[in-house]
Protein backbone atom coordinates (compact mmCIF):
# COMPACT_ATOMS: atom_id res chain seq x y z
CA UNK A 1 0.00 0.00 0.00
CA UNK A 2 1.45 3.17 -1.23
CA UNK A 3 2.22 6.49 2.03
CA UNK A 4 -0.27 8.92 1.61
CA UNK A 5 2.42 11.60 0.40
CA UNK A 6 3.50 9.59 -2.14
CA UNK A 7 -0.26 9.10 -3.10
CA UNK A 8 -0.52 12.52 -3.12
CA UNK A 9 2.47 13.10 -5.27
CA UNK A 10 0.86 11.00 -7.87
CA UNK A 11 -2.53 13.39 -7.78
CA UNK A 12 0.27 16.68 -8.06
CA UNK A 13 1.60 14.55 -11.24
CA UNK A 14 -2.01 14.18 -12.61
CA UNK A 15 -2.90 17.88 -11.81
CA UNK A 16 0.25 19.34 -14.03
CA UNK A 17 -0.16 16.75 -16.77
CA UNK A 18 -3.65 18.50 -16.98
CA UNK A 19 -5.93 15.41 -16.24
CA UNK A 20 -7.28 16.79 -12.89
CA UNK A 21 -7.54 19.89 -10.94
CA UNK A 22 -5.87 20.08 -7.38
CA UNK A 23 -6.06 22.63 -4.84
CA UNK A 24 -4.52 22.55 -1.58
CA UNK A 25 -4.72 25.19 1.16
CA UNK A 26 -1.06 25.55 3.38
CA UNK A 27 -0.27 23.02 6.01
CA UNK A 28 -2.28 22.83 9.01
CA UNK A 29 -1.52 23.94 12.66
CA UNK A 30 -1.21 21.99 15.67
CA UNK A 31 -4.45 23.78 16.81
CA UNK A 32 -5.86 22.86 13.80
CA UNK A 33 -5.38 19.11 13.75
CA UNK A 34 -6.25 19.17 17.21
CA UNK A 35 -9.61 20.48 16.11
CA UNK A 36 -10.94 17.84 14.35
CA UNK A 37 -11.02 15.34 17.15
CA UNK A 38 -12.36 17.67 19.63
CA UNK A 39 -14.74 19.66 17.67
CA UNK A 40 -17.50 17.38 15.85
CA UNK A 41 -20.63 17.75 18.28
CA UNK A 42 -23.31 15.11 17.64
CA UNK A 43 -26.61 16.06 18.00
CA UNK A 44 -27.16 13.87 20.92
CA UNK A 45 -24.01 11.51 22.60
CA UNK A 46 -20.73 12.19 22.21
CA UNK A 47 -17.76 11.17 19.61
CA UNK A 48 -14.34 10.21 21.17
CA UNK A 49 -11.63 9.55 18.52
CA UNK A 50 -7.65 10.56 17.63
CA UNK A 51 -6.52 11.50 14.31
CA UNK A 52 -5.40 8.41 12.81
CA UNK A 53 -1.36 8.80 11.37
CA UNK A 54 -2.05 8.13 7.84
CA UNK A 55 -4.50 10.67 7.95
CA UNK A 56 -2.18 12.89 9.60
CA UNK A 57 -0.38 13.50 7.01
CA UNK A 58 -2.28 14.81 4.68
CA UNK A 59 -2.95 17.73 7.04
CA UNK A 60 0.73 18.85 7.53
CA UNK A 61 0.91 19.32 3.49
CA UNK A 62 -2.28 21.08 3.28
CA UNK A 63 -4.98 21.67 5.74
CA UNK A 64 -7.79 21.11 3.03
CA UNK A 65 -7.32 19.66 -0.64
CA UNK A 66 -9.68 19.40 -3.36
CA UNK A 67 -9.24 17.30 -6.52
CA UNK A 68 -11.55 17.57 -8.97
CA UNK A 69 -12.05 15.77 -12.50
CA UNK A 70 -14.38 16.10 -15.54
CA UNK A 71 -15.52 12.75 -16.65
CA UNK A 72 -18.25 13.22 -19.62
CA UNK A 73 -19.28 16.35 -19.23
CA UNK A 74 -19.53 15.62 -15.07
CA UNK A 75 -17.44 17.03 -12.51
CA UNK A 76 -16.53 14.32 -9.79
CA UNK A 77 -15.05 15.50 -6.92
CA UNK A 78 -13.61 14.75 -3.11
CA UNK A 79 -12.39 17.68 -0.78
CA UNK A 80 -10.62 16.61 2.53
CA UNK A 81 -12.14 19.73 4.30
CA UNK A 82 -10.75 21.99 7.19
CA UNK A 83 -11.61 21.44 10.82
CA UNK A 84 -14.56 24.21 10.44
CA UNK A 85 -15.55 22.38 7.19
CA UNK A 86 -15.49 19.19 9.22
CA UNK A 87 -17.22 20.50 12.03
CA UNK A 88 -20.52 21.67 9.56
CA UNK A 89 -20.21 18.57 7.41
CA UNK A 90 -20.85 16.39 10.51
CA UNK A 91 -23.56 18.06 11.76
CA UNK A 92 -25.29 18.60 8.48
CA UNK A 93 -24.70 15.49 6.85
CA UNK A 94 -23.24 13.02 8.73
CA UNK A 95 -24.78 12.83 12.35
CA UNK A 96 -28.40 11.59 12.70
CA UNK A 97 -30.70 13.75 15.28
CA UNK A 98 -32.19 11.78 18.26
CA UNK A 99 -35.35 9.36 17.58
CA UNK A 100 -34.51 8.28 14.05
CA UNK A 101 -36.12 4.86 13.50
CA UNK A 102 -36.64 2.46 10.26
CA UNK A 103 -39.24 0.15 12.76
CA UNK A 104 -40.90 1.36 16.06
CA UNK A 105 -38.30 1.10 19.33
CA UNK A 106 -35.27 0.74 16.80
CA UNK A 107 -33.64 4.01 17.36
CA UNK A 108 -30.82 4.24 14.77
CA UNK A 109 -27.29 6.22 15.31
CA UNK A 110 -24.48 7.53 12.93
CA UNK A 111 -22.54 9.11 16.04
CA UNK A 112 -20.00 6.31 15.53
CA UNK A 113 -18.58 8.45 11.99
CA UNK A 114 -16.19 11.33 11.47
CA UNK A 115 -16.48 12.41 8.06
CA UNK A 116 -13.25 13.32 6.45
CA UNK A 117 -14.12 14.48 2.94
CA UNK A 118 -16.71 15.73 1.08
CA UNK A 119 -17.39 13.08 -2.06
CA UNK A 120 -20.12 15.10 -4.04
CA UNK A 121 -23.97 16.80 -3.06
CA UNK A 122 -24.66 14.83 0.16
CA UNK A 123 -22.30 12.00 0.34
CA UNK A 124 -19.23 11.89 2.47
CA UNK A 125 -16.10 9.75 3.09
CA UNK A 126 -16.28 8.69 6.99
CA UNK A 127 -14.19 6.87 9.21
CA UNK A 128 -15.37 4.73 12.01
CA UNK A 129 -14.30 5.45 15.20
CA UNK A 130 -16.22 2.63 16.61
CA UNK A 131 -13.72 0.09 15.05
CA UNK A 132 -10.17 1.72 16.12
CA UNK A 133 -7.51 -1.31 14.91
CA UNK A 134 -4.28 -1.25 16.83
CA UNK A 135 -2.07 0.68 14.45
CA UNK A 136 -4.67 3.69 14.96
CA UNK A 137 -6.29 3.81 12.17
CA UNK A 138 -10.31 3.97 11.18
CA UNK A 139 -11.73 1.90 8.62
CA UNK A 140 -13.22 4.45 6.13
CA UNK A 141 -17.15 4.14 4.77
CA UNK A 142 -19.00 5.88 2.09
CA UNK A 143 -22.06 7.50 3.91
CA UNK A 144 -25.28 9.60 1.82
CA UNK A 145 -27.78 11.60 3.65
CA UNK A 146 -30.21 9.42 2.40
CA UNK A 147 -28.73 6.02 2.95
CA UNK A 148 -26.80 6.26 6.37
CA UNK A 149 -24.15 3.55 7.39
CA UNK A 150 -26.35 3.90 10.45
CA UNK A 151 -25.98 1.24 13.61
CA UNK A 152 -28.97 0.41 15.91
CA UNK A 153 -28.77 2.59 19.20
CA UNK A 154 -29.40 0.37 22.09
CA UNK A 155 -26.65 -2.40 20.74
CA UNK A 156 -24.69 -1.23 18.40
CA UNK A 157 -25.48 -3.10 15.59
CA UNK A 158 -25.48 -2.52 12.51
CA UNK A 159 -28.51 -1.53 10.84
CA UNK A 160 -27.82 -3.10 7.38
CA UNK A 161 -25.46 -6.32 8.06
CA UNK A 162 -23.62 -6.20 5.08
CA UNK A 163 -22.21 -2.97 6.22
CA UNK A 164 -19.98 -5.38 9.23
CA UNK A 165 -17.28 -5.15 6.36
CA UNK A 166 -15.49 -1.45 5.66
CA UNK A 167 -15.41 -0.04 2.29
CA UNK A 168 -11.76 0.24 2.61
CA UNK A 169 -9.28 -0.66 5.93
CA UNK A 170 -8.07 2.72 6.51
CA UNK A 171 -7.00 6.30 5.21
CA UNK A 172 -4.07 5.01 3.18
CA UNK A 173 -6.29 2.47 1.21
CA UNK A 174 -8.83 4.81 0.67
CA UNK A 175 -6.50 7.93 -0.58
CA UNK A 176 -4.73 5.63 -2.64
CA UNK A 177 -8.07 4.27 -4.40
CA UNK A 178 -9.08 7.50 -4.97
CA UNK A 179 -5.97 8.63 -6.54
CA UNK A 180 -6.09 5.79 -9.00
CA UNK A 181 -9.65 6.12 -9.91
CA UNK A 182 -9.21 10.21 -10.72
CA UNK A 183 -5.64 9.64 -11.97
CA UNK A 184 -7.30 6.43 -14.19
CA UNK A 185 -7.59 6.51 -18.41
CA UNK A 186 -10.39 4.30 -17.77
CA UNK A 187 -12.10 5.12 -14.00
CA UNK A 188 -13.50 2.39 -12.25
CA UNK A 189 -17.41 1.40 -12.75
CA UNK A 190 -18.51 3.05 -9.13
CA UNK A 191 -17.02 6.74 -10.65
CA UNK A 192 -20.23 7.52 -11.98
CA UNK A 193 -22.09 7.17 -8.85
CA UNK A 194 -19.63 9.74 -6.77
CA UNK A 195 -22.04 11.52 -4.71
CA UNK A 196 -25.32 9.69 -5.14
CA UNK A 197 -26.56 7.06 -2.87
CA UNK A 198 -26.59 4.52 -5.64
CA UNK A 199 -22.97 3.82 -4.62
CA UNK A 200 -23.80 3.00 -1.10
CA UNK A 201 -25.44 -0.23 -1.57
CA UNK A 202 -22.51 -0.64 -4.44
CA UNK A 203 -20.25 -0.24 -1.73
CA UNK A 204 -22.25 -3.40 0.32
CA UNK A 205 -21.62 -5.41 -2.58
CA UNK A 206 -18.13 -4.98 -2.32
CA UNK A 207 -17.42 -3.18 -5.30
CA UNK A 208 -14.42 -1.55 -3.73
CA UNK A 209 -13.23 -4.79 -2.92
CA UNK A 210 -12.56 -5.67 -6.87
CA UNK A 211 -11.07 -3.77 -9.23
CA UNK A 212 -14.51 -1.95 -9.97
CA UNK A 213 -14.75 -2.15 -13.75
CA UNK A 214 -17.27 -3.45 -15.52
């Protein structure tokens, strides 16, 4: 598995050969890092996690990057936003209010994620601080508005079983799949679906576990 700064050299390689735009902000502050684990605010609970160290670095280059492609005449996009960004993107995307049900008494929760990155309209890239391995990192899911990775309140469960298995092991997997899907001649299959909820129950079927082409 490639480092996360040499993933990212590959999307600065991609951005000057023309294929992709890439913006980065300047590196982030202690303070700012810091941020991130203390400032997401569920609206009921609370969320305890560290900032994993492959994430990490991506911060100390640039405290929020956004890579962006045209693909048929649509813009595809993920933005791995600021602590303030992070801060509204949980609240208004991520984390489900109290008394959120799909059957009476089965209260549902998405306090367990910390999105990360924006992936498109109201889909975000989340890790799961519920499932801490012992390097420190997350295991990273694809969560939409309107199809939450959501687990059942009073045990923990999962809501939809298939979602027991990440979408990708950590920060470093994930960055690096992204980078070869936007740096790709020919993306893979699930590029189309950045953003929608589509890719959610794409995601169940373990299409980031091939090599997502049709």
């Amino acid at each position: 598995m490639a480092k996360p700064l040499d993933t990212l050299l590959d999307l600065r390689r991609a951005a000057a050969a023309g294929l992709l735009e890439l913006d980065g902000s300047g590196p982030a502050s202690r303070e700012a890092v810091r941020a991130r684990e203390t400032l997401p605010a569920p609206h009921f609970g609370t969320v305890a996690w560290s900032v994993p160290p492959s994430y990490r670095a991506l911060p100390a280059e640039h405290n929020r990057l956004r890579c962006l492609r045209e693909e048929d005449d649509r813009e595809c996009e993920f933005v791995l936003v600021d602590e303030h960004e992070l801060l509204e993107l949980n609240a208004d995307l991520v984390h489900m209010p109290e008394g959120v049900d799909r059957e009476p008494g089965r209260h549902l929760s998405t306090d367990h994620l910390v999105g990360f990155a924006e992936a498109g309209y109201e889909a975000v890239w989340c890790f799961d601080v519920a499932q801490p391995v012992a390097d420190g990192e997350y295991p990273v899911y694809y969560h939409h508005q309107d199809e939450p990775r959501a687990r059942c309140l009073a045990d923990g469960t999962w809501d939809e079983q298939d979602d027991a298995v990440p979408d990708f092991p950590s920060f470093a997997a994930w960055f690096e799949a992204m980078a070869a899907a936007f740096t790709s001649a020919r993306p893979p299959a699930w590029f189309d679906e950045l953003g929608t909820p589509t890719l959610v129950w794409l995601a169940r079927d373990g299409i980031f576990r091939t090599d997502g082409r049709d």
